[in-house]
Every structure is written in structure tokens, then in C-alpha cells.
Protein backbone atom coordinates (compact mmCIF):
# COMPACT_ATOMS: atom_id res chain seq x y z
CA UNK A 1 48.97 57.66 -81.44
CA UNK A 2 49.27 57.83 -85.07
CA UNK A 3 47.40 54.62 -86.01
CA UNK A 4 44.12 55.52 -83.92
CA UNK A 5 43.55 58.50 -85.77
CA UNK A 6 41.92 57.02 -88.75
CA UNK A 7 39.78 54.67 -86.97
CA UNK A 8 37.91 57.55 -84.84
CA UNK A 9 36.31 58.97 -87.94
CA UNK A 10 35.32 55.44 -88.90
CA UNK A 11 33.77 54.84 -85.55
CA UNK A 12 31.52 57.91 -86.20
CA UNK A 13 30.53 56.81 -89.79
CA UNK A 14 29.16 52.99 -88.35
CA UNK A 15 27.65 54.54 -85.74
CA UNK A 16 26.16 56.92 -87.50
CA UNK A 17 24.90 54.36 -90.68
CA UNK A 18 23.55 52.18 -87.37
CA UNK A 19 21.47 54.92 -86.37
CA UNK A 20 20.09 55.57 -89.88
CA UNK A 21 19.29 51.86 -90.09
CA UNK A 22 17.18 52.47 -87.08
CA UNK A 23 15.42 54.51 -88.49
CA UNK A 24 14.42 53.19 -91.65
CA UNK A 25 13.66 50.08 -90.28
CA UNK A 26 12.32 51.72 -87.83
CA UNK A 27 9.73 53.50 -90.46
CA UNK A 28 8.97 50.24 -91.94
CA UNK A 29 6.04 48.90 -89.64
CA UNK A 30 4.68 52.40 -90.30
CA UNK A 31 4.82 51.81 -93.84
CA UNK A 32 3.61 47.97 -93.41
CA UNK A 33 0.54 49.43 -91.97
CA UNK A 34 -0.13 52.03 -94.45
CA UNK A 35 -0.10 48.82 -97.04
CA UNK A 36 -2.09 46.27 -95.79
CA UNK A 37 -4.93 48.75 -95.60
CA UNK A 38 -5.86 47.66 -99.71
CA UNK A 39 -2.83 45.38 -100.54
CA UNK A 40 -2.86 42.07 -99.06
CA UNK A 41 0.56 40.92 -96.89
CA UNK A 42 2.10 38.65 -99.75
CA UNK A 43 1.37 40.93 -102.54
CA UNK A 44 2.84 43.87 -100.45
CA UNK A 45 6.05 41.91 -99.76
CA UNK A 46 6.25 40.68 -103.36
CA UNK A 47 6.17 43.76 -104.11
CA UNK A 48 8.59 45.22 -101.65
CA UNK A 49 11.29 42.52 -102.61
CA UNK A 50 11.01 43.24 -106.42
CA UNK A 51 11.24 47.27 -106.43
CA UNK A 52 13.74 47.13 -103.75
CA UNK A 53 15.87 44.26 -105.46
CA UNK A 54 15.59 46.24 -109.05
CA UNK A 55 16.82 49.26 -107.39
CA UNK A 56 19.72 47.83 -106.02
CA UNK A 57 20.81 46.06 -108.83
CA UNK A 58 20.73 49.17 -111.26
CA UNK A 59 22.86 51.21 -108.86
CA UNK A 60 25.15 48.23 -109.14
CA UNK A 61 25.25 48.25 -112.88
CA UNK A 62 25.89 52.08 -112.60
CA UNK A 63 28.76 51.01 -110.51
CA UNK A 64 30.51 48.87 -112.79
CA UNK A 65 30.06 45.48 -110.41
CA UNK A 66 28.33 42.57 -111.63
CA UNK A 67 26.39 40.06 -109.60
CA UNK A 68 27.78 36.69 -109.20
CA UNK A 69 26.72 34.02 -111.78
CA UNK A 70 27.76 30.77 -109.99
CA UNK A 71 24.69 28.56 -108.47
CA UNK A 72 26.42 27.96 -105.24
CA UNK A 73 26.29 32.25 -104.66
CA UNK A 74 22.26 32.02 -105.37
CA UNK A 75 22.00 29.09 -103.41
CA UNK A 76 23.14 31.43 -100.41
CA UNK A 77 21.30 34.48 -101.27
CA UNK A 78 17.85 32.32 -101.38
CA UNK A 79 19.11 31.35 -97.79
CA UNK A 80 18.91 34.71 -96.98
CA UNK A 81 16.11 35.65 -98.72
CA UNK A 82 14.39 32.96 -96.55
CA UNK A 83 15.88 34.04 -92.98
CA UNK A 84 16.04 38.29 -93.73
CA UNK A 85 13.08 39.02 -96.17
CA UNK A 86 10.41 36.44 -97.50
CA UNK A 87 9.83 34.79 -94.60
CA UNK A 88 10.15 37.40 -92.25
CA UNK A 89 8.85 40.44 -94.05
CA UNK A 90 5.47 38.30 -94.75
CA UNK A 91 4.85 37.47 -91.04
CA UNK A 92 5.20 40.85 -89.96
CA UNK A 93 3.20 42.09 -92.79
CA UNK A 94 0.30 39.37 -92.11
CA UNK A 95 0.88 40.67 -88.53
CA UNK A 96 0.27 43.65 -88.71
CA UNK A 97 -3.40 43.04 -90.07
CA UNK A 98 -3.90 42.79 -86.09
CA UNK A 99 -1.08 44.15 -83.95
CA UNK A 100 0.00 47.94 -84.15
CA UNK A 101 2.58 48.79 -85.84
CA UNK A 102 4.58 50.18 -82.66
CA UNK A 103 3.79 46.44 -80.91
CA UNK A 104 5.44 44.73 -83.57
CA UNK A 105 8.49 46.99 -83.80
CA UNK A 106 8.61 46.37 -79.81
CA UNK A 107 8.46 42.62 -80.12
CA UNK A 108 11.44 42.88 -83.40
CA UNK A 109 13.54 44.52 -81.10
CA UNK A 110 14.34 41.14 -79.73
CA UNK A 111 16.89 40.28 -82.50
CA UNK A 112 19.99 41.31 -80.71
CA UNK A 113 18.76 38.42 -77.80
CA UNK A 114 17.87 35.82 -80.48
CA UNK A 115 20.98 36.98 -82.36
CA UNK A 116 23.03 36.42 -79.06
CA UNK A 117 21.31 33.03 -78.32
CA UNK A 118 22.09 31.40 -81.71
CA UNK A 119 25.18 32.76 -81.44
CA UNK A 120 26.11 31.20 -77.68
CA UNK A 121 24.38 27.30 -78.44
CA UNK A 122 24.98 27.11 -81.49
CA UNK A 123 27.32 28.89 -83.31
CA UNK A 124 29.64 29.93 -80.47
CA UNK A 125 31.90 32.32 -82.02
CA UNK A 126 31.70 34.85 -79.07
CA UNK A 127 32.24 34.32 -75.30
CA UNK A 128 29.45 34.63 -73.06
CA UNK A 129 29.48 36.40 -70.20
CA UNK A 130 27.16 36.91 -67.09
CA UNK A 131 26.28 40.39 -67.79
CA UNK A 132 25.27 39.17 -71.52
CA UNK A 133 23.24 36.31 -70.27
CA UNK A 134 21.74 38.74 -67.68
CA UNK A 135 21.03 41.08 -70.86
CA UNK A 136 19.34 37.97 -72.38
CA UNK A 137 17.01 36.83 -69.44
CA UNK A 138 15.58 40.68 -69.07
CA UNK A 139 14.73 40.72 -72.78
CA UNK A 140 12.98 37.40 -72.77
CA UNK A 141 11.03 38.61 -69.47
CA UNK A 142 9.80 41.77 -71.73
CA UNK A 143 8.78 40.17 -74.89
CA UNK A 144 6.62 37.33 -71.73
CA UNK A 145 5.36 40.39 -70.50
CA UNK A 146 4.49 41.97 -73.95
CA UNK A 147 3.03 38.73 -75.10
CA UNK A 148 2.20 36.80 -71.96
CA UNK A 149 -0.96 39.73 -71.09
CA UNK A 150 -2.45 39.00 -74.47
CA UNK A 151 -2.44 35.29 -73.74
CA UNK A 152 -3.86 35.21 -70.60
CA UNK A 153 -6.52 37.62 -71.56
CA UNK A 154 -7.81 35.82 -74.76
CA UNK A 155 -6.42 33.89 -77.40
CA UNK A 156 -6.78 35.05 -80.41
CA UNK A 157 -5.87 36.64 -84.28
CA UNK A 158 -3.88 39.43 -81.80
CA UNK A 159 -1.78 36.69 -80.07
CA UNK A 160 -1.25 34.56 -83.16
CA UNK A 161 -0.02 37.63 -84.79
CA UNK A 162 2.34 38.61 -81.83
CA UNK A 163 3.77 35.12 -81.99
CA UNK A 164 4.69 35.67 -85.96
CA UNK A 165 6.37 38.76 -85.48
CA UNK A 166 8.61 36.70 -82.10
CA UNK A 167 9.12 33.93 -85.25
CA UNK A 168 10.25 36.99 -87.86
CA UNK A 169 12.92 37.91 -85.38
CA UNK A 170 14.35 34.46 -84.78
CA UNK A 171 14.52 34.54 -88.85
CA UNK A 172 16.40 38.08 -88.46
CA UNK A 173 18.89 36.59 -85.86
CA UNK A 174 19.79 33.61 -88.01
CA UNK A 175 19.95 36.08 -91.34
CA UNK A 176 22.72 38.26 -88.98
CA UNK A 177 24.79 35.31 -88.28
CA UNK A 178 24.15 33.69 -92.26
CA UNK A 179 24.74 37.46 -93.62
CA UNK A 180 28.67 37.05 -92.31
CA UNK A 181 29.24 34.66 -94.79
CA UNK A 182 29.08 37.25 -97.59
CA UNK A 183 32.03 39.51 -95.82
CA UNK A 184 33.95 38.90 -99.23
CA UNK A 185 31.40 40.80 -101.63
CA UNK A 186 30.34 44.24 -102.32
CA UNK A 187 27.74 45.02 -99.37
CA UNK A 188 24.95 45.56 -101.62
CA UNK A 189 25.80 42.21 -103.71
CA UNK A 190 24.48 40.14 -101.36
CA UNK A 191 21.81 42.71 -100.37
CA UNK A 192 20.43 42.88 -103.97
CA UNK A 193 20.89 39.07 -104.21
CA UNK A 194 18.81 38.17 -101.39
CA UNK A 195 16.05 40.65 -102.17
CA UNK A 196 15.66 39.36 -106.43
CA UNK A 197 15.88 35.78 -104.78
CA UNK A 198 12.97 36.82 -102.13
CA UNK A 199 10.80 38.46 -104.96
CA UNK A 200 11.33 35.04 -107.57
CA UNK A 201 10.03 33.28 -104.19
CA UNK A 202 7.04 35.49 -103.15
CA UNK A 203 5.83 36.54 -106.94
CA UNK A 204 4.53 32.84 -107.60
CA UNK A 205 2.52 33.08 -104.50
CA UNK A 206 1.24 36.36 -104.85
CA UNK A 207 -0.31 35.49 -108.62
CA UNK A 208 -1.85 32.44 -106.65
CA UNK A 209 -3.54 34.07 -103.91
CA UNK A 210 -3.98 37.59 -104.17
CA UNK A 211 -4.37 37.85 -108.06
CA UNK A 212 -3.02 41.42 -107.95
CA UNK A 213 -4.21 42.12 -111.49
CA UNK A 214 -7.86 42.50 -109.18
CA UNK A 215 -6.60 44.62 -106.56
CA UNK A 216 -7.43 48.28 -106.38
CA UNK A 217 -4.86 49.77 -103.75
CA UNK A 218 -4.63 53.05 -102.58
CA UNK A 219 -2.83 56.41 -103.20
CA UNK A 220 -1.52 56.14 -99.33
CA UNK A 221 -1.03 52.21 -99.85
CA UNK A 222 1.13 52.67 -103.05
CA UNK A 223 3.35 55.04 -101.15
CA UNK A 224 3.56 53.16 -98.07
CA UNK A 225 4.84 50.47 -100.85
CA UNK A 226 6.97 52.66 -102.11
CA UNK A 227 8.41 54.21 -99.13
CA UNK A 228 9.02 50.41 -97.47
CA UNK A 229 10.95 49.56 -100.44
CA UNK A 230 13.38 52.24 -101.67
CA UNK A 231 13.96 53.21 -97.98
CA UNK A 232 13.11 50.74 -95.69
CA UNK A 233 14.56 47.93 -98.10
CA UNK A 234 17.02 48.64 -101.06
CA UNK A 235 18.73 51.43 -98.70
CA UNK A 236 18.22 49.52 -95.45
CA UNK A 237 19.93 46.71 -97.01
CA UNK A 238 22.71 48.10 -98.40
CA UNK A 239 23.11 49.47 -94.97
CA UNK A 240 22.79 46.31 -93.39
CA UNK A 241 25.31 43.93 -95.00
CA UNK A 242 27.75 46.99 -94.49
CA UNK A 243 27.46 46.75 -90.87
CA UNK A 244 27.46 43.28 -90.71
CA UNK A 245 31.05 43.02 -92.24
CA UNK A 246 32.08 46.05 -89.81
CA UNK A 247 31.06 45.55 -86.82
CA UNK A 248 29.98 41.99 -86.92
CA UNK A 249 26.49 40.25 -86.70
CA UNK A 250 25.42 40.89 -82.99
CA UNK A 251 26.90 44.74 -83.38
CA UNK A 252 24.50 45.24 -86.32
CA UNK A 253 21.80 43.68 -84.82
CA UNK A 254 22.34 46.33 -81.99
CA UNK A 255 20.05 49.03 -84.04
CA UNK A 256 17.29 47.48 -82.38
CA UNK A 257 17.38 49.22 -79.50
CA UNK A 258 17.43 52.36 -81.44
CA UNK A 259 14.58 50.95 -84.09
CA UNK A 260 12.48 50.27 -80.87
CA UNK A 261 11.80 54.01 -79.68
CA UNK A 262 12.00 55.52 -82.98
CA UNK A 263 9.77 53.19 -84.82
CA UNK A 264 6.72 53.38 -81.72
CA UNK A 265 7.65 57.16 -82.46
CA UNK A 266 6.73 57.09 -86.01
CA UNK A 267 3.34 54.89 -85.48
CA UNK A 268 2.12 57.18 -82.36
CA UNK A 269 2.64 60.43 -84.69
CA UNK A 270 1.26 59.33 -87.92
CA UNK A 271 -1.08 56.64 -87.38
CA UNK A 272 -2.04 57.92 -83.83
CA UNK A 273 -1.53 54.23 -81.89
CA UNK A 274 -1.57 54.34 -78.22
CA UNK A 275 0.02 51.03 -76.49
CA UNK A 276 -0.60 49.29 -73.10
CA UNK A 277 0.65 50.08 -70.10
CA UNK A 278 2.38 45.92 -70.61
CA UNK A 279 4.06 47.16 -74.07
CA UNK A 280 5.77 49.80 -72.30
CA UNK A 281 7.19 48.01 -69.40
CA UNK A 282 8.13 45.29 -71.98
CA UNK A 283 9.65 47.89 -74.41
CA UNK A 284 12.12 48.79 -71.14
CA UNK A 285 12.96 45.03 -70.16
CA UNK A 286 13.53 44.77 -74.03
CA UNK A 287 15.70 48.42 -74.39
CA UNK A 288 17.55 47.01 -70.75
CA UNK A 289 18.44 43.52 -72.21
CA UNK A 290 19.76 44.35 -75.74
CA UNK A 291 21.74 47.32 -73.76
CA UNK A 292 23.59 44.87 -71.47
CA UNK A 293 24.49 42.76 -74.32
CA UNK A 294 25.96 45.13 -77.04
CA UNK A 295 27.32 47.64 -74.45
CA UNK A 296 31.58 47.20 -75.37
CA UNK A 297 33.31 45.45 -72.47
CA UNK A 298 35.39 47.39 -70.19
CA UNK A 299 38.85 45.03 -70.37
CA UNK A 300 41.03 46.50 -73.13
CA UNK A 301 42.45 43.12 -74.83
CA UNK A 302 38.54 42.72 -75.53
CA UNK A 303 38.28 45.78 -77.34
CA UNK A 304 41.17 45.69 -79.44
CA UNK A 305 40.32 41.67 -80.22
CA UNK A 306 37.09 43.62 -81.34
């Protein structure tokens, strides 16, 4: 009895950090979509990646820890830059030029099944089961239903955009498995590594193609900047990595089921979206498939393994 005491108070605290991930991820599209209104998708991200990195890394410096110096460390973090923000954060962002912001946050709910997939073909570092496969072949049927109405209606900038938000969540899933590599650093080390190597990737681009000495963005685009990358990024991250050493890369990837609900929350309350009938019933294959697969199995020598 007297070893389980300790670990019931920690149970609450990841729980409780997943939920808040949810949420500010959650927030995110919301914040996406407030701006791309007068920002243009790489600028925004560039942007995103470089506030959100600088934050991180003077909260470090307040904290006495210094970020690695060795090129084999950066080599890693640009990894991750590529899998969990540059890549990712621009498709969603170009996205989102088309698709609401609750449709994408439906569709990036997916990660857990992605995660799960990568995990079972290629990785293989957890046993599959039938109920997790089961969890797997639901989700897929939501995000066909979600995308598959679009398709057969007409093909265009609203499907294309659908499809890059499916590709930013295969990007997330491989970042959760990459991200356990960093289980011997300071949570937001790696978090504040990724981000500076995502902003030295996206800032040449930016100057390129948006020339955002030209741009004249709004009051409620400069705080939807803001707001995606103190909250949704810097403390997201720092959030993220944490979970990822706790409770491992498909358990952290199980906010998404949370994220989903909260985040078509936010965009039906402050940007006033109303989705399809399809979305819905997607958004329940989706909440039903991620459920089965991150629900904690029932035989006991599992759990403690866990």
C-alpha cells in the first residue's frame, strides 16, 4: 500500500496537463484562423515558431539550463521541427485558408490512429490487439466519411486542403514516436530546440514569398499570432515533450480526443462555424476509434508493465 500512494497524485497531474494540452491545441485552429485573415500561412508559422521558440528559451536561461551545443542534438531537433512544427503547422495553416477551423481540428484528431499505425508496422514497440485495431479501422472510416463527401461532391481547394491537414497528422504521429528519443533532456529542451530549428527553416521562406516587411496585418491577426504562440506553442510544447516521457508517445497523443470537442467548441463560439451533418458522424467514428485504442487494458501485468 505504501508505494501507490505517491503515484495517485501523479496520475492526476498527467491527466490533468493532458487535458490542458487539449485545450490549447485545441484553441490553436481558432487562432490559425484569426491569422490567415491578413498574414499569409508561412509568415504566420514563421512567426509562430520564432516567438514561441524565444520564449522558451529565456525561461530556460532563467532556469539555469543551457541548450545542447553538439550538432548531432540539432540534427534531431530539425527532425522534429520537420515532423511536429514546420511542416505540419504550415499545412494546417495553408488549410485553413479553405476548411473551418473545427474541420481541421476533426480531421487532427486522427494522430492517436496514425500514431498507433506507425507504431504497429513499423516501429513495433507495443502489442497490438483486436480491440486496438478495431479502434483503428473506426477512425479511418470517420476521417473517409469526413473527407470521402467532399470528394465525391467536387474536387477542389476544400478537398486539397482536407488532405493537408490528414498529411499534418501523419507528421504529428511520426513527431510522437521521434519526440521519445529526447526522454533524457529537460522537457522544454527539446521543445525550444525544435521550435528555433522550425523558425531558422520557415524565416528564409517567409522573406521569399510573403515579404512581410509589405504586409499590413491586423489588430485581431496579431493576437491570434500571439495567442497561437505563447499558448498554443511555447506552453503547448513544453507540455508536450512532458507527456511524451510520462506516459509515452501513443498516451500523449491521446489528447486528441479531448482537442476534438473542445477545439469545434472554440470555432462554433467565436468564429460562429456550423459543420455538416458528415463532420459530425466522422467526429464520433474519430472520438470511438482513438477511445478504443488509448482506453488502459483491463489485465493487471499490462498495467503495471505500463
Amino acid at each position: 500500500m505504501a508505494p501507490k500512494a505517491p503515484q495517485s497524485p501523479n496520475y492526476i497531474v498527467e491527466l490533468s496537463l493532458l487535458a490542458a494540452l487539449a485545450t490549447l491545441w485545441g484553441a490553436s485552429y481558432t487562432f490559425i484562423k484569426l491569422g490567415i485573415e491578413t498574414i499569409p500561412p508561412v509568415t504566420l508559422i514563421a512567426g509562430r515558431t520564432i516567438l514561441a521558440g524565444a520564449v522558451l528559451l529565456v525561461i530556460l536561461l532563467a532556469r539555469g539550463i543551457r541548450m545542447p551545443r553538439d550538432r548531432a542534438t540539432w540534427g534531431r531537433f530539425t527532425v522534429q521541427a520537420c515532423l511536429n512544427s514546420a511542416i505540419p503547422f504550415t499545412l494546417i495553416a495553408w488549410a485553413e485558408t479553405s476548411v473551418d477551423a473545427g474541420l481541421a481540428v476533426i480531421l487532427n484528431s486522427m494522430t492517436p490512429v496514425f500514431t498507433f499505425l506507425i507504431t504497429a508496422l513499423w516501429v513495433r514497440h507495443e502489442a497490438t490487439s483486436h480491440r486496438k485495431m478495431a479502434g483503428v479501422i473506426i477512425g479511418l472510416a470517420g476521417t473517409t466519411v469526413i473527407v470521402g463527401a467532399q470528394a465525391f461532391s467536387h474536387v477542389g481547394q476544400e478537398l486539397v486542403g482536407q488532405l493537408a491537414v490528414v498529411g499534418a497528422t501523419i507528421c504529428y504521429a511520426g513527431a510522437a514516436i521521434f519526440g521519445k528519443g529526447f526522454k533524457d533532456l529537460d522537457p522544454m529542451v527539446p521543445a525550444a530546440g525544435s521550435l528555433v530549428s522550425g523558425a531558422a527553416l520557415l524565416i528564409p521562406v517567409s522573406l521569399i514569398v510573403d515579404r512581410p516587411w509589405t504586409l499590413e496585418p491586423s489588430s485581431s491577426s496579431l493576437l491570434g499570432l500571439v495567442g497561437l504562440a505563447l499558448f498554443s506553442t511555447a506552453a503547448a510544447f513544453a507540455i508536450y515533450f512532458r507527456l511524451i516521457r510520462t506516459l509515452g508517445s501513443v498516451g500523449a497523443t491521446a489528447q486528441a480526443y479531448l482537442r476534438a470537442p473542445i477545439g469545434v467548441a472554440i470555432g462554433a463560439y467565436f468564429l460562429g462555424e456550423r459543420l455538416p451533418p458528415t463532420a459530425w458522424i466522422g467526429l464520433g467514428c474519430i472520438l470511438v476509434g482513438v477511445t478504443l485504442m488509448t482506453m488502459p487494458d483491463r489485465r493487471p501485468a499490462t498495467l503495471r508493465a505500463a
